[in-house]
C-alpha atoms as a PDB file:
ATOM      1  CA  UNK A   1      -6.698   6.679  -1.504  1.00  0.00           C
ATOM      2  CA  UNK A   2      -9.071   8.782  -2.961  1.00  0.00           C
ATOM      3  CA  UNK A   3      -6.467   9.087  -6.365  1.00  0.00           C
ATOM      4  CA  UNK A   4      -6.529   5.530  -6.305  1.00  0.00           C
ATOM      5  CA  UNK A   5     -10.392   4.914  -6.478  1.00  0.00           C
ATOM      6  CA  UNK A   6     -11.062   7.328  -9.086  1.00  0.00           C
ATOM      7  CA  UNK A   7      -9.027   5.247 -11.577  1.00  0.00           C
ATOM      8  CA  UNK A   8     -11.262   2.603 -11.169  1.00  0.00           C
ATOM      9  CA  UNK A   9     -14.132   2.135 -14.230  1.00  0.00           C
ATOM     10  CA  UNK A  10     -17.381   3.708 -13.633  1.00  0.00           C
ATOM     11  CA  UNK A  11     -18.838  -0.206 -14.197  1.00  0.00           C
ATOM     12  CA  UNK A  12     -16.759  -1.727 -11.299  1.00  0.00           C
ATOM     13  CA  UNK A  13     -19.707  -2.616  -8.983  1.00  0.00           C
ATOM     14  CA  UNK A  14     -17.726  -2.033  -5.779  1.00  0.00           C
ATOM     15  CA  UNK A  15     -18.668  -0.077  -2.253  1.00  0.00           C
ATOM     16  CA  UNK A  16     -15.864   2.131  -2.443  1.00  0.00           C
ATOM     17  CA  UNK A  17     -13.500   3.761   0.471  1.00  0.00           C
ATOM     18  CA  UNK A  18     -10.645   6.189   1.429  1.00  0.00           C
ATOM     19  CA  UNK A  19      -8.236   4.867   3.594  1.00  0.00           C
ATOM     20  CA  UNK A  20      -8.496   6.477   7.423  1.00  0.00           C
ATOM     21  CA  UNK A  21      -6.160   9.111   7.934  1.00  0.00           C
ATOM     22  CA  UNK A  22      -4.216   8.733   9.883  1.00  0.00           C
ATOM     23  CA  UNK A  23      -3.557   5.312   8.510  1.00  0.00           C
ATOM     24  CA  UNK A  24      -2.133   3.179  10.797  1.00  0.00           C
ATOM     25  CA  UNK A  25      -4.372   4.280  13.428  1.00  0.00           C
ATOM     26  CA  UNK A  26      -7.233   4.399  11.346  1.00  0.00           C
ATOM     27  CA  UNK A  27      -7.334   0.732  10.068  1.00  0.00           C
ATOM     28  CA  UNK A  28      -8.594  -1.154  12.458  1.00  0.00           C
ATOM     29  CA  UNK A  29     -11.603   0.387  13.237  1.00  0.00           C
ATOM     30  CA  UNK A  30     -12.210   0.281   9.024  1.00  0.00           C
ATOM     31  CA  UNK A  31     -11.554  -3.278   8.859  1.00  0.00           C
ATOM     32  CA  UNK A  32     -13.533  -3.921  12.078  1.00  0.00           C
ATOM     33  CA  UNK A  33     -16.754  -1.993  10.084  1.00  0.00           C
ATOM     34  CA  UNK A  34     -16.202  -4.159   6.985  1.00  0.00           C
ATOM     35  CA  UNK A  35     -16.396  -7.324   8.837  1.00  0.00           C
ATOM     36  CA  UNK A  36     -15.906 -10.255   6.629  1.00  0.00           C
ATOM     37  CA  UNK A  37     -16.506  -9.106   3.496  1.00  0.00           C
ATOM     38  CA  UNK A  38     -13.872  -9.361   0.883  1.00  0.00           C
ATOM     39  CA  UNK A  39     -11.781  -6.333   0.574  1.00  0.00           C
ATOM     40  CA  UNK A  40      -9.738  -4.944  -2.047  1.00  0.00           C
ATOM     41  CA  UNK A  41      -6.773  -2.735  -1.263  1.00  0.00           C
ATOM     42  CA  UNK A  42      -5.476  -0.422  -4.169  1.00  0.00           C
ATOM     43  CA  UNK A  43      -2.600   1.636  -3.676  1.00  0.00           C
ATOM     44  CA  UNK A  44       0.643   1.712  -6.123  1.00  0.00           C
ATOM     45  CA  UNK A  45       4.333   0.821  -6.466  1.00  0.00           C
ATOM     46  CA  UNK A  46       5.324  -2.208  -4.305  1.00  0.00           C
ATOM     47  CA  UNK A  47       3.170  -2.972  -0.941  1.00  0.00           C
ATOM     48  CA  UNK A  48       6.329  -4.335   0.717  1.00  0.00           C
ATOM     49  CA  UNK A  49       8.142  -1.507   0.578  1.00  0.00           C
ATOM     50  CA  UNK A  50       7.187   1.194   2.814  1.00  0.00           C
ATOM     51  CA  UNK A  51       3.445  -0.057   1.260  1.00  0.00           C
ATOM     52  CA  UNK A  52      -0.022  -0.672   2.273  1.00  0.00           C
ATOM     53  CA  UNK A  53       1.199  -4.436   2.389  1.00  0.00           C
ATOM     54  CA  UNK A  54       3.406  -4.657   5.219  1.00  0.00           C
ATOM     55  CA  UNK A  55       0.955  -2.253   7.274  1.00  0.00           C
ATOM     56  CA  UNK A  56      -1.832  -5.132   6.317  1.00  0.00           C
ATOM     57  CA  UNK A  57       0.389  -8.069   7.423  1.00  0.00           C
ATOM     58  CA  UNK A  58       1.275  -6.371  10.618  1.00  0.00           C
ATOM     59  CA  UNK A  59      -2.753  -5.927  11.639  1.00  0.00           C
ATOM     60  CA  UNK A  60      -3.813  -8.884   9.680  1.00  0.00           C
ATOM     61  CA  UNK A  61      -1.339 -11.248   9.806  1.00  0.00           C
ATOM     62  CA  UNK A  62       0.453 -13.069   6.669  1.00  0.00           C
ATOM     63  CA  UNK A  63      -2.441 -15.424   6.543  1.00  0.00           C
ATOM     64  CA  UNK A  64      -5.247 -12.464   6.675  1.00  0.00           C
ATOM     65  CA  UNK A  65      -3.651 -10.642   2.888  1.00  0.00           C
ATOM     66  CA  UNK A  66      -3.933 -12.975   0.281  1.00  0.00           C
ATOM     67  CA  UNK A  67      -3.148 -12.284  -3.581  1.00  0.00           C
ATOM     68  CA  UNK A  68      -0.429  -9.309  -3.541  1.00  0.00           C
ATOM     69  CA  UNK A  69       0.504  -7.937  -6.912  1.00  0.00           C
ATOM     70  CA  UNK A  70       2.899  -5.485  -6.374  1.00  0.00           C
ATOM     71  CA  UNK A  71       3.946  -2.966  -9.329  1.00  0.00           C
ATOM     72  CA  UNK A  72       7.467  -1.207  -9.787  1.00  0.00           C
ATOM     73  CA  UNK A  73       8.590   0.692  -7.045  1.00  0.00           C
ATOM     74  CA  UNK A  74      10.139   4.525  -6.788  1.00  0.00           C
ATOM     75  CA  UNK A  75      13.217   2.766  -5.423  1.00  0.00           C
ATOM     76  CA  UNK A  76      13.682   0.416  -8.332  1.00  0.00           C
ATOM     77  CA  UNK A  77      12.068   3.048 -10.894  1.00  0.00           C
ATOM     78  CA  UNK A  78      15.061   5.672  -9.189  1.00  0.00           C
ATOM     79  CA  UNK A  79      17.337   2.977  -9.673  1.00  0.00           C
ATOM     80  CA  UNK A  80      16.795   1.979 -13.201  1.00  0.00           C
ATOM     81  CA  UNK A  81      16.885   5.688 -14.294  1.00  0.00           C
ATOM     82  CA  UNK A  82      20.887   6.189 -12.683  1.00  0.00           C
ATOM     83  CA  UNK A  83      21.509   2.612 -13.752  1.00  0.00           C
ATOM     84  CA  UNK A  84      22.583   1.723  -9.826  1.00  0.00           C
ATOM     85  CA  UNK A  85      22.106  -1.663  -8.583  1.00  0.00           C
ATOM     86  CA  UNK A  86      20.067  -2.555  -5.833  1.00  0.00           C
ATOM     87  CA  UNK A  87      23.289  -4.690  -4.588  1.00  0.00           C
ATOM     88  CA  UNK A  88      24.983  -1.620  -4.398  1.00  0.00           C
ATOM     89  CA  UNK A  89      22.668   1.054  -3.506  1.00  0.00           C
ATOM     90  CA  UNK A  90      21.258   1.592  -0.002  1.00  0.00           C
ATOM     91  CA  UNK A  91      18.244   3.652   0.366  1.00  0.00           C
ATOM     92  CA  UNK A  92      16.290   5.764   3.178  1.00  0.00           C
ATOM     93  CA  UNK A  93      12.344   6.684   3.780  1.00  0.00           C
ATOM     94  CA  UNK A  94      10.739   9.189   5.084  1.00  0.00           C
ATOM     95  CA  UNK A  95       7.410   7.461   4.820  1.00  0.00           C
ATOM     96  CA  UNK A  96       5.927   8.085   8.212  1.00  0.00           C
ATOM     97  CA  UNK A  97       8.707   9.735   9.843  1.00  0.00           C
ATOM     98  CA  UNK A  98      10.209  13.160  10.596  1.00  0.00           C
ATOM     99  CA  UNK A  99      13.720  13.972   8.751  1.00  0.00           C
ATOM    100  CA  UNK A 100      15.787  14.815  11.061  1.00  0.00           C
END
């Protein structure tokens, strides 16, 4: 995302893109136009969890996303802040759905 990029040094000496929104839909027609070249995804807290990651795997494949370094999630930063464990907690997201 555009928040993403713009944390990114001025020196980087990347081509630089927003992801499609919407996302999902949006993908693979980007990753069709960028061909083989080597792409980096930035986005933050952990890919895996209702992240850029698992969306990647499901177009891509496990073999097609290589070197994943996730950072802290808001589940485990939400966690860590009421002291709850994540044996003991369950959790629900509205990433990408309607509430009700």
């Amino acid at each position: 995302g555009a928040r993403h990029l713009e944390l990114l040094p001025e020196d980087v000496a990347a081509e630089r893109r927003e992801w499609p929104s919407p996302l999902r839909e949006g993908l693979p027609a980007l990753l069709s136009e960028l061909g083989d070249r080597e792409v980096v995804a930035l986005a933050s807290g952990d890919p895996f969890v209702s992240g850029i990651g698992s969306t990647l795997v499901d177009l891509l494949g496990p073999e097609g996303v290589h070197d994943v370094i996730p950072a802290v999630s808001s589940i485990a930063l939400a966690r860590a802040a009421m002291r709850w464990s994540a044996e003991h907690t369950t959790w629900v997201s509205l990433v990408g759905r309607h509430a009700h």
